[in-house]
Protein backbone atom coordinates (compact mmCIF):
# COMPACT_ATOMS: atom_id res chain seq x y z
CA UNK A 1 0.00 0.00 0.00
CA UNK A 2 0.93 3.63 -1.04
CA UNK A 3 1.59 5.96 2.22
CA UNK A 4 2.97 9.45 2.12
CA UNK A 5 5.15 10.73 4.49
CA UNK A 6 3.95 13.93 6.50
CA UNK A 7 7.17 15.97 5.46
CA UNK A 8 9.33 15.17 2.21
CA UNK A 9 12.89 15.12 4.28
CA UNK A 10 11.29 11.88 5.44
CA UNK A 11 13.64 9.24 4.35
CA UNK A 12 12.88 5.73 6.77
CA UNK A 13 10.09 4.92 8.93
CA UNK A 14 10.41 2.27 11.43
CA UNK A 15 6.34 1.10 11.55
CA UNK A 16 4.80 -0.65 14.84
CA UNK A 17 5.31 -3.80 13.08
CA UNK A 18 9.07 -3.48 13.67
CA UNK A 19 9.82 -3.58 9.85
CA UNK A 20 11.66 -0.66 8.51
CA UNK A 21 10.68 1.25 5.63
CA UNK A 22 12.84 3.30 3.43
CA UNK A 23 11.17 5.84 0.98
CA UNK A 24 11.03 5.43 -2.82
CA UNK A 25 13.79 7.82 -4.30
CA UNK A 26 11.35 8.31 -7.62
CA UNK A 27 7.64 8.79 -6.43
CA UNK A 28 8.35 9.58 -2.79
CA UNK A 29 5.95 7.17 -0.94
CA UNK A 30 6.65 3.97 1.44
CA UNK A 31 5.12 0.77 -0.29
CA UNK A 32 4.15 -1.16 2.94
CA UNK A 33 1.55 -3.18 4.62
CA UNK A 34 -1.87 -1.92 5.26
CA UNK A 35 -1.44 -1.97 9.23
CA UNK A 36 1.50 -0.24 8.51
CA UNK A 37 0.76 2.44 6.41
CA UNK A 38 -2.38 2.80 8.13
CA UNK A 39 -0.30 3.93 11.46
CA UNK A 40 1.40 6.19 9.42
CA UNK A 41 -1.63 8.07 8.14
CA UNK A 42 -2.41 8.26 11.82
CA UNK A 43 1.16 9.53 12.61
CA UNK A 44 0.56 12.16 9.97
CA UNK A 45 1.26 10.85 6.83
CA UNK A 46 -1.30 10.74 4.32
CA UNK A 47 -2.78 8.40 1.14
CA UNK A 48 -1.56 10.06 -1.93
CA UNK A 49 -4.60 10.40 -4.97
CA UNK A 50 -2.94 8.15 -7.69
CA UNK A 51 -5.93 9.11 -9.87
CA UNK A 52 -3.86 11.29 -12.38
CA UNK A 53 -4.67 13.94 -14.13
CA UNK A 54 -8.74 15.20 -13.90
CA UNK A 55 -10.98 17.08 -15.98
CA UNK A 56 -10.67 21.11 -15.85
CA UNK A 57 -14.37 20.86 -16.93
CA UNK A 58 -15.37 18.93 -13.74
CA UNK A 59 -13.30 22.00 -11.54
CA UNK A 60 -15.07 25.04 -9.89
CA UNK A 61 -13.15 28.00 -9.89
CA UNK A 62 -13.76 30.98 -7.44
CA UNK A 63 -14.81 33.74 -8.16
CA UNK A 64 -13.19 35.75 -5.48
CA UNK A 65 -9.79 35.06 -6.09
CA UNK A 66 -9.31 33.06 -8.96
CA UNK A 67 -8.46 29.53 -7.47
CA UNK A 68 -9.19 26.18 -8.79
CA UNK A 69 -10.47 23.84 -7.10
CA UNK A 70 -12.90 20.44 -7.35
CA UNK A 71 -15.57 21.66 -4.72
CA UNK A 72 -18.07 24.54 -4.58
CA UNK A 73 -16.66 26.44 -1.70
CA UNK A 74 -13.01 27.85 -2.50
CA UNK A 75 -10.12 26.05 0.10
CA UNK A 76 -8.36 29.23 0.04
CA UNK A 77 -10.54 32.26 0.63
CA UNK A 78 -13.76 30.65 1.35
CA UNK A 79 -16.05 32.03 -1.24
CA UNK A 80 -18.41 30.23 -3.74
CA UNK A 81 -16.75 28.58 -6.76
CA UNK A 82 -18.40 28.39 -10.43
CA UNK A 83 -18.29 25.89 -12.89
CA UNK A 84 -15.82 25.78 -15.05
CA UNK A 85 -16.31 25.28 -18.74
């Protein structure tokens, strides 16, 4: 399973299981177990959106300042997003 570390300058992470995990030099995550990684998350890591790229004409952008973003309320400023066409 796919885990991303909570800061990049993460290189190893020893998990509860006692197996040590060393980061992937090209794509930055830890491949481990699902217990494992699932500690992690809790630790502050997160699961990384292998998904690719999306649509821009499934996107909202805000009409405040400009921001993109995949829901109707803006992450950034907090005003209401269009749809983008």
């Amino acid at each position: 399973m796919k885990v991303a570390a909570q800061g990049e300058m993460v290189a190893e992470v020893d998990a509860p299981s006692g197996a040590r995990y060393r980061r992937d030099e090209k794509t930055g995550l830890f491949d481990m177990s699902e217990s494992d990684a699932h500690a992690l998350v809790k630790g502050g890591g997160f699961f990384p959106s292998m998904s690719g790229a999306t649509s821009r004409r499934i996107g909202y952008r805000c009409t405040a300042c400009g921001f993109g973003t995949y829901i109707k309320t803006c992450g950034r400023c907090g005003s209401p997003c269009e749809k983008e066409s």
